[in-house]
C-alpha atoms as a PDB file:
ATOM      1  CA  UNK A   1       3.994   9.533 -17.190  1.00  0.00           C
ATOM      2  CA  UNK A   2       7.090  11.031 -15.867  1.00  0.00           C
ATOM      3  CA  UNK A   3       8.583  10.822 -12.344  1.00  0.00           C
ATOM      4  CA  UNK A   4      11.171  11.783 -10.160  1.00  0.00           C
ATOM      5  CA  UNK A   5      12.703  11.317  -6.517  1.00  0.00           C
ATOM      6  CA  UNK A   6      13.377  14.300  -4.952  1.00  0.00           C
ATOM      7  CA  UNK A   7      16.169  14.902  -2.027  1.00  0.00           C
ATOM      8  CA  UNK A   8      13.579  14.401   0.686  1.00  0.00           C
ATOM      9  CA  UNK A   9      12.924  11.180  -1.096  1.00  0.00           C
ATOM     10  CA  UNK A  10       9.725  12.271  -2.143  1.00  0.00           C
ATOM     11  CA  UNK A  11       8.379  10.605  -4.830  1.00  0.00           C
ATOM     12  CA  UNK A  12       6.886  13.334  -8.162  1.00  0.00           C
ATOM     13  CA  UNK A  13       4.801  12.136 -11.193  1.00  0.00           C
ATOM     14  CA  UNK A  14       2.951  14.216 -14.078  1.00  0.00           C
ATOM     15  CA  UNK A  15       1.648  13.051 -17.392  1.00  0.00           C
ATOM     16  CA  UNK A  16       2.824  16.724 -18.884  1.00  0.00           C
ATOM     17  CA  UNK A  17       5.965  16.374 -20.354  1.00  0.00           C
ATOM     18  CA  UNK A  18       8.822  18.221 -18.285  1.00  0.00           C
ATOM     19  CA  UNK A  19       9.981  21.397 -19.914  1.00  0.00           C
ATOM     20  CA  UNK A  20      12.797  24.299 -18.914  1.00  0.00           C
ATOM     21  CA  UNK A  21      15.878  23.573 -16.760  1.00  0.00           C
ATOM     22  CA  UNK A  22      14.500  20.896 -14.723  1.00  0.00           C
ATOM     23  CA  UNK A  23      13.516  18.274 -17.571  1.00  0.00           C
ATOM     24  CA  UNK A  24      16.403  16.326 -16.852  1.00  0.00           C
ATOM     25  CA  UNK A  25      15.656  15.192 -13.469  1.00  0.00           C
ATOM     26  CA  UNK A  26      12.428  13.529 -15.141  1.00  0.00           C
ATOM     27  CA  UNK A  27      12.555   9.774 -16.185  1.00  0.00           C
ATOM     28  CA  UNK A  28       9.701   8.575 -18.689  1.00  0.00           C
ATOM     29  CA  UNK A  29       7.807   5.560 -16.509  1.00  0.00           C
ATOM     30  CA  UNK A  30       5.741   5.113 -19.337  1.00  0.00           C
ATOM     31  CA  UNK A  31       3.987   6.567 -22.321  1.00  0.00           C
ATOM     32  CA  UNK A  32       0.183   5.884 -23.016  1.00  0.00           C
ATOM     33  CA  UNK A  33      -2.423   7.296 -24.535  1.00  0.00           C
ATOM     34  CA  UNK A  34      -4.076   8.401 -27.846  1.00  0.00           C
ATOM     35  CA  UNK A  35      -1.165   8.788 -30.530  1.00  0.00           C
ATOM     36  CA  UNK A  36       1.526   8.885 -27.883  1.00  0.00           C
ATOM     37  CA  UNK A  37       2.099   4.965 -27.378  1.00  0.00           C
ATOM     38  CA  UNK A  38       1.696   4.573 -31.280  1.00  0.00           C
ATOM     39  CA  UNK A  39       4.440   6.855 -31.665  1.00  0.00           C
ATOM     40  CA  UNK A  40       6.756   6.265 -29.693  1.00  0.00           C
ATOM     41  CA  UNK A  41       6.489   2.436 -29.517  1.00  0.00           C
ATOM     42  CA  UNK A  42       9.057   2.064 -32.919  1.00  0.00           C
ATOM     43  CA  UNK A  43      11.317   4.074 -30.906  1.00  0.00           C
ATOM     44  CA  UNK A  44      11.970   1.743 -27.961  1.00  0.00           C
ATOM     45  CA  UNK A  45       8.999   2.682 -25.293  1.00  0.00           C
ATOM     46  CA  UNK A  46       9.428  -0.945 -23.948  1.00  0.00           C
ATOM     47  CA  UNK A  47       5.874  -0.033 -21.395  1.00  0.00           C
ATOM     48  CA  UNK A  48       3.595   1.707 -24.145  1.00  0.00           C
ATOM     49  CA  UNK A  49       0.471   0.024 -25.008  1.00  0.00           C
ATOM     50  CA  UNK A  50       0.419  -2.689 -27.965  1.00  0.00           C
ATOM     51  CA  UNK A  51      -3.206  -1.103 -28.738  1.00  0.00           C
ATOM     52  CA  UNK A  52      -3.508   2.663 -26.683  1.00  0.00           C
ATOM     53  CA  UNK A  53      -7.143   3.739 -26.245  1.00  0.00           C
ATOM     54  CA  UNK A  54      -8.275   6.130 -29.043  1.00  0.00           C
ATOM     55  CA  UNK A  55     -12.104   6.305 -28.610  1.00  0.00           C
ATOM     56  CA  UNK A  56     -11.922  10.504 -27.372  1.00  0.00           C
ATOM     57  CA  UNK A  57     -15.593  10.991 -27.937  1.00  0.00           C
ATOM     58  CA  UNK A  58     -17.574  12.432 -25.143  1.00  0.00           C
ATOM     59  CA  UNK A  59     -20.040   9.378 -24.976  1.00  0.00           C
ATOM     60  CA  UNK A  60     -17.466   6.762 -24.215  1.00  0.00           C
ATOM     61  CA  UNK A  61     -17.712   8.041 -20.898  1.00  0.00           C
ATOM     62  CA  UNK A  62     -21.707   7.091 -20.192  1.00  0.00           C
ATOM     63  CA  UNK A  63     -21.759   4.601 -22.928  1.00  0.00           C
ATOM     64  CA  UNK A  64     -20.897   1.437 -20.150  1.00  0.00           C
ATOM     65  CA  UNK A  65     -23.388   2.779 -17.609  1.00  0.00           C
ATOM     66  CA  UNK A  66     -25.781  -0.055 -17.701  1.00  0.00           C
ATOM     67  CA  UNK A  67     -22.877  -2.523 -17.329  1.00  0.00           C
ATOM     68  CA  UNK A  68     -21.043  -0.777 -14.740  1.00  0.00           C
ATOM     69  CA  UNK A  69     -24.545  -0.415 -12.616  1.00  0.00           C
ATOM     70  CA  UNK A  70     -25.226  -3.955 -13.453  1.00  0.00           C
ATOM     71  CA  UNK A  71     -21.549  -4.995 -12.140  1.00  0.00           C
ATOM     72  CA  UNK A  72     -22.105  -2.887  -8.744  1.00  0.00           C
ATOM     73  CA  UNK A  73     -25.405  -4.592  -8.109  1.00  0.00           C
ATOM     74  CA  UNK A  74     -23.867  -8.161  -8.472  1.00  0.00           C
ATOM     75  CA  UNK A  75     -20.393  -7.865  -6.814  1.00  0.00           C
ATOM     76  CA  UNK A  76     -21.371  -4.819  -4.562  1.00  0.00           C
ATOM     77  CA  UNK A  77     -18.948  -2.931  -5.419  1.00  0.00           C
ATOM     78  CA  UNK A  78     -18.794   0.912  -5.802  1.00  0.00           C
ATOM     79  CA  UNK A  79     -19.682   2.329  -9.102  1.00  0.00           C
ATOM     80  CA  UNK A  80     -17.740   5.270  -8.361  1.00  0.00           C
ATOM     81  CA  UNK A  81     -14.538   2.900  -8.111  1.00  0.00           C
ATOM     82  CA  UNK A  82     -15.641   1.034 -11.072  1.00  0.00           C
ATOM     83  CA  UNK A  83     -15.474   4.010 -13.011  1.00  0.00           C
ATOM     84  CA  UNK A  84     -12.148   5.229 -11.474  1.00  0.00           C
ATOM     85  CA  UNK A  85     -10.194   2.144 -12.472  1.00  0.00           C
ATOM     86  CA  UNK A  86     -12.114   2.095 -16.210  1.00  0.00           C
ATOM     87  CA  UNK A  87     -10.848   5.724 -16.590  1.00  0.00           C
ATOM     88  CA  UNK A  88      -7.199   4.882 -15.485  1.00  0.00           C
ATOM     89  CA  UNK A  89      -6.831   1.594 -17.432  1.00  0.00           C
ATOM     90  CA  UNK A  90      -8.426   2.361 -20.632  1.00  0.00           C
ATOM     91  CA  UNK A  91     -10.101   5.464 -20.762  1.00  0.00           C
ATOM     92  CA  UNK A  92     -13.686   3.888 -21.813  1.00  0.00           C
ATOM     93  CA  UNK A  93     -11.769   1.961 -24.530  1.00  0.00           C
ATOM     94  CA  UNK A  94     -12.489  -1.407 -24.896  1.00  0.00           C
ATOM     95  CA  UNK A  95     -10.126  -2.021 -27.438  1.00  0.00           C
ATOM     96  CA  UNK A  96      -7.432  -1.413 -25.059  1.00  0.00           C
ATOM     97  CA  UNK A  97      -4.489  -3.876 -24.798  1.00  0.00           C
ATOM     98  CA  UNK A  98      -1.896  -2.876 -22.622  1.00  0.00           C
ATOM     99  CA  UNK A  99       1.840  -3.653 -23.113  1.00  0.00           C
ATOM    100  CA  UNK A 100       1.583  -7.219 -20.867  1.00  0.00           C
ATOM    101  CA  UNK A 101      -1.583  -8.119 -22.425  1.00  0.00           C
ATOM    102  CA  UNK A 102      -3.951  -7.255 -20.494  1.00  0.00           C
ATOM    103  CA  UNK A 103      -7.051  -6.746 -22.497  1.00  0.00           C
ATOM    104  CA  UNK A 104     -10.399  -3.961 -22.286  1.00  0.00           C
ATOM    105  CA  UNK A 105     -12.065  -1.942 -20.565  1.00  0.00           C
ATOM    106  CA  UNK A 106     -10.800  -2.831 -17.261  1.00  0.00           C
ATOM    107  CA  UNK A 107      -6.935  -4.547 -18.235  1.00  0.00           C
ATOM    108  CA  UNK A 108      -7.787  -8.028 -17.639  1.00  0.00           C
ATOM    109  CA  UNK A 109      -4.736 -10.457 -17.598  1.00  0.00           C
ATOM    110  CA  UNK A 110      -4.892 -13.422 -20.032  1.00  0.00           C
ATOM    111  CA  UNK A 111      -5.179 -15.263 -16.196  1.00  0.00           C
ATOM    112  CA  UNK A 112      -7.619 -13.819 -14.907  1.00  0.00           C
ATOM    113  CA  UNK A 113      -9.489 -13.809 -17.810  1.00  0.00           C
ATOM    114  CA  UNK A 114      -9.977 -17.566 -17.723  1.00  0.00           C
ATOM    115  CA  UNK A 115     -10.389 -17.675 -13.646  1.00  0.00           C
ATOM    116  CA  UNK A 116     -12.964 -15.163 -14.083  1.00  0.00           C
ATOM    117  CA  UNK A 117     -14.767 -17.305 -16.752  1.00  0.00           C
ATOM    118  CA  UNK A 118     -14.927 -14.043 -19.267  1.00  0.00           C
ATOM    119  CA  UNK A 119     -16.558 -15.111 -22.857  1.00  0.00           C
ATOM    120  CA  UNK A 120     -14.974 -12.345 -24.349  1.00  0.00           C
ATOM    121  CA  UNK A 121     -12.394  -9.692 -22.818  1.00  0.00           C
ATOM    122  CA  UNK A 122     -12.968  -7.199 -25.518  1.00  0.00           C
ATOM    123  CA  UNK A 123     -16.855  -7.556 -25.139  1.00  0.00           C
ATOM    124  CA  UNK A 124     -17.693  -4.469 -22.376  1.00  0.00           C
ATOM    125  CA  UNK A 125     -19.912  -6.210 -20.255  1.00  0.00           C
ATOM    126  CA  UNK A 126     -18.017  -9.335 -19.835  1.00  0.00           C
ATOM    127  CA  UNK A 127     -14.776  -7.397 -19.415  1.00  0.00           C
ATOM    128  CA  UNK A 128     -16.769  -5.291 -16.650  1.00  0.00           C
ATOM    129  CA  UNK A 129     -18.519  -8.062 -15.025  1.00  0.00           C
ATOM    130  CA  UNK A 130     -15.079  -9.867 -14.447  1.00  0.00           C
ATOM    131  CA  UNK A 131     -12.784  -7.504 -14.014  1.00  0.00           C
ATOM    132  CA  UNK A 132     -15.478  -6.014 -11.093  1.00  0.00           C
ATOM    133  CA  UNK A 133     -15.664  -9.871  -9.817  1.00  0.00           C
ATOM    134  CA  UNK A 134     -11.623  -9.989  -9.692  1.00  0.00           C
ATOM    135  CA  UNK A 135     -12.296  -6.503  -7.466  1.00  0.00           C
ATOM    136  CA  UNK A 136     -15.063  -8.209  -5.271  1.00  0.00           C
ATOM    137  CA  UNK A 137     -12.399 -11.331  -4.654  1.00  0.00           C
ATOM    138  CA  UNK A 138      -9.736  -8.861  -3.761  1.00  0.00           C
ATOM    139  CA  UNK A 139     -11.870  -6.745  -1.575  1.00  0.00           C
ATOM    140  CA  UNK A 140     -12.784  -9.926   0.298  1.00  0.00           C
ATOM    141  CA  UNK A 141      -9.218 -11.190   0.768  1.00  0.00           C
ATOM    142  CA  UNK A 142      -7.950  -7.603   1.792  1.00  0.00           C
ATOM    143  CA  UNK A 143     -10.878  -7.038   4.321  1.00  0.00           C
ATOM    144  CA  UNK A 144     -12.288  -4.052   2.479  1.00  0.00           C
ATOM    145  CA  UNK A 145      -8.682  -2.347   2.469  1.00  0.00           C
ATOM    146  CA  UNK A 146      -8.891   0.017  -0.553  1.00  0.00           C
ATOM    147  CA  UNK A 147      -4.940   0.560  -0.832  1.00  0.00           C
ATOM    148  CA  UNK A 148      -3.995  -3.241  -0.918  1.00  0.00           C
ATOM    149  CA  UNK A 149      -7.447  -4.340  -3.325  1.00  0.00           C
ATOM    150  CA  UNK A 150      -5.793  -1.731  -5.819  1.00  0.00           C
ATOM    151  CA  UNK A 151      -2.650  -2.671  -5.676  1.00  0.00           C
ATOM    152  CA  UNK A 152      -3.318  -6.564  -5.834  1.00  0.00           C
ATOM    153  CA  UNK A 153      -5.578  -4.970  -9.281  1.00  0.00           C
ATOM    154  CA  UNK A 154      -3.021  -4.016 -10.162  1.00  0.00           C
ATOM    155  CA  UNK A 155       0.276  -6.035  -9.538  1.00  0.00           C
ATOM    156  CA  UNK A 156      -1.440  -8.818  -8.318  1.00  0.00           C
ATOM    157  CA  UNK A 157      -2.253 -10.200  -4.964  1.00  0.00           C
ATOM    158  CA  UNK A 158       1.397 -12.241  -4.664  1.00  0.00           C
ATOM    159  CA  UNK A 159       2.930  -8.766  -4.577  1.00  0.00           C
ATOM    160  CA  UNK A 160       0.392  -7.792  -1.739  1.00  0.00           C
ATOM    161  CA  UNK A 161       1.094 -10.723   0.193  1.00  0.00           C
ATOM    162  CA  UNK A 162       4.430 -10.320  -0.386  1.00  0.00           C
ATOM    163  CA  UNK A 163       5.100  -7.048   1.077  1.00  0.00           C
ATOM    164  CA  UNK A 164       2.194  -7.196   3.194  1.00  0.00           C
ATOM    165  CA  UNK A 165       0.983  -4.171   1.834  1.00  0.00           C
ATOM    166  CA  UNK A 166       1.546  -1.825  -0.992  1.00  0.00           C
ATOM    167  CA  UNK A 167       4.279  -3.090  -3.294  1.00  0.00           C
ATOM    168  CA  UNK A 168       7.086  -0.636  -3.517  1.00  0.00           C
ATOM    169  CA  UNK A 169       6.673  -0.917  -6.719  1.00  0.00           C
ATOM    170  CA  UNK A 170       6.122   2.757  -8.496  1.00  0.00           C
ATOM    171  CA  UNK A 171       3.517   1.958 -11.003  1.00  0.00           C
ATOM    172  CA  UNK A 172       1.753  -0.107  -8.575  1.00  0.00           C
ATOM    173  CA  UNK A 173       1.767   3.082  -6.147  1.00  0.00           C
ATOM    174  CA  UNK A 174       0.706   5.576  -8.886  1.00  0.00           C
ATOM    175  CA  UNK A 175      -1.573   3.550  -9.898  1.00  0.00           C
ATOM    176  CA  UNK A 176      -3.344   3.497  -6.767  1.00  0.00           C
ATOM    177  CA  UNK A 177      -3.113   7.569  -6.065  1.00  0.00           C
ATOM    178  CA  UNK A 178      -4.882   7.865  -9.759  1.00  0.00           C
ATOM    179  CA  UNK A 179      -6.969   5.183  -9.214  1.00  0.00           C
ATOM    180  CA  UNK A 180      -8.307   6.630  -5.524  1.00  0.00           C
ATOM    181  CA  UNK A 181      -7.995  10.585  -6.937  1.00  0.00           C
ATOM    182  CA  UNK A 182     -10.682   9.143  -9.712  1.00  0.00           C
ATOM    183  CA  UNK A 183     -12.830   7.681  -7.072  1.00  0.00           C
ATOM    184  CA  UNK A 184     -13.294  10.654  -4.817  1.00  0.00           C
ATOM    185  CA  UNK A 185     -13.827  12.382  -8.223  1.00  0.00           C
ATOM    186  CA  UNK A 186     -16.664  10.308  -9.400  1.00  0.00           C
ATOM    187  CA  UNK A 187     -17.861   9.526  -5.781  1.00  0.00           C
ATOM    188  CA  UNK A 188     -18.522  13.199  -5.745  1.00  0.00           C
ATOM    189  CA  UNK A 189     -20.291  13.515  -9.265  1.00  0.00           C
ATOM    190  CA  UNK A 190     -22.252  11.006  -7.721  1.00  0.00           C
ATOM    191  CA  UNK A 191     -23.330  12.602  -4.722  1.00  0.00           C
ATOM    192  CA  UNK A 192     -24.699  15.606  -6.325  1.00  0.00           C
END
């Protein structure tokens, strides 16, 4: 991922590498993905993942279905949000460990891994029954607020309360825009 502040203060990203003139304004935020994290990680990408996700095949991406519905059901929770944040933390891999450890399908921290009672993180059901339960607790301490359940997902819910809000944080605010662009995406699928 790549970013930039423009002179409104406007804040860019793109996963395409920068090219032309303008490539210089870009900083790398981080570097994930199949190959790309491997690659780069013996040159100094301090944020890449310790294992990126490299399970491209086509089925990955219906292969958790049961366990997703399953997760829904229990926490009521929105599959089409389940999905989103599976796609943006580990792109159906469950093998996924991200540079500060967190672990599957879904990214769960060592932490939450034990508060969550989850046998195994790498195991896809536990990983998506516990990291939909951390959701559910979130959802219930935020009121429902989409923005600050994502963003406690994701930098926890001491940076929530902290800023009482969104973290100004700018993974923590991509990571929400992907997150809720994947949503409306699936929520869509869904509907037809």
């Amino acid at each position: 991922m790549y970013t930039y502040t423009d002179g409104d203060g406007v804040i860019h990203f793109t996963n395409i590498e920068p090219r032309g003139r303008d490539r210089k304004k870009w900083k790398v935020l981080f570097k994930t993905g199949p190959g790309k994290a491997a690659a780069v990680r013996g040159a100094g990408c301090e944020r890449c993942d310790r294992v990126p996700a490299s399970d491209t095949s086509p089925e990955r991406l219906s292969r958790y279905d049961a366990y997703i519905a399953e997760a829904a059901d229990l926490y009521q929770i929105p599959e089409p949000l389940i999905r989103a944040i599976i796609k943006i933390e580990s792109d159906y891999d469950p093998r996924v460990v991200s540079f500060v450890g967190a672990m599957g399908l879904m990214q769960l921290m060592p932490s939450n891994v034990k508060e969550d009672h989850v046998g195994d993180p790498f195991d896809p059901r536990d990983n998506i029954l516990g990291g939909t339960r951390q959701l559910r607790r979130y959802a219930n301490k935020y009121g429902g607020d989409l923005v600050m359940t994502l963003a406690a997902f994701s930098a926890g819910p001491g940076a929530v309360d902290k800023y009482a809000g969104l973290p100004p944080y700018e993974t923590t605010q991509l990571y929400v825009r992907l997150v809720v662009r994947e949503y409306y995406k699936y929520k869509a699928q869904a509907a037809r």
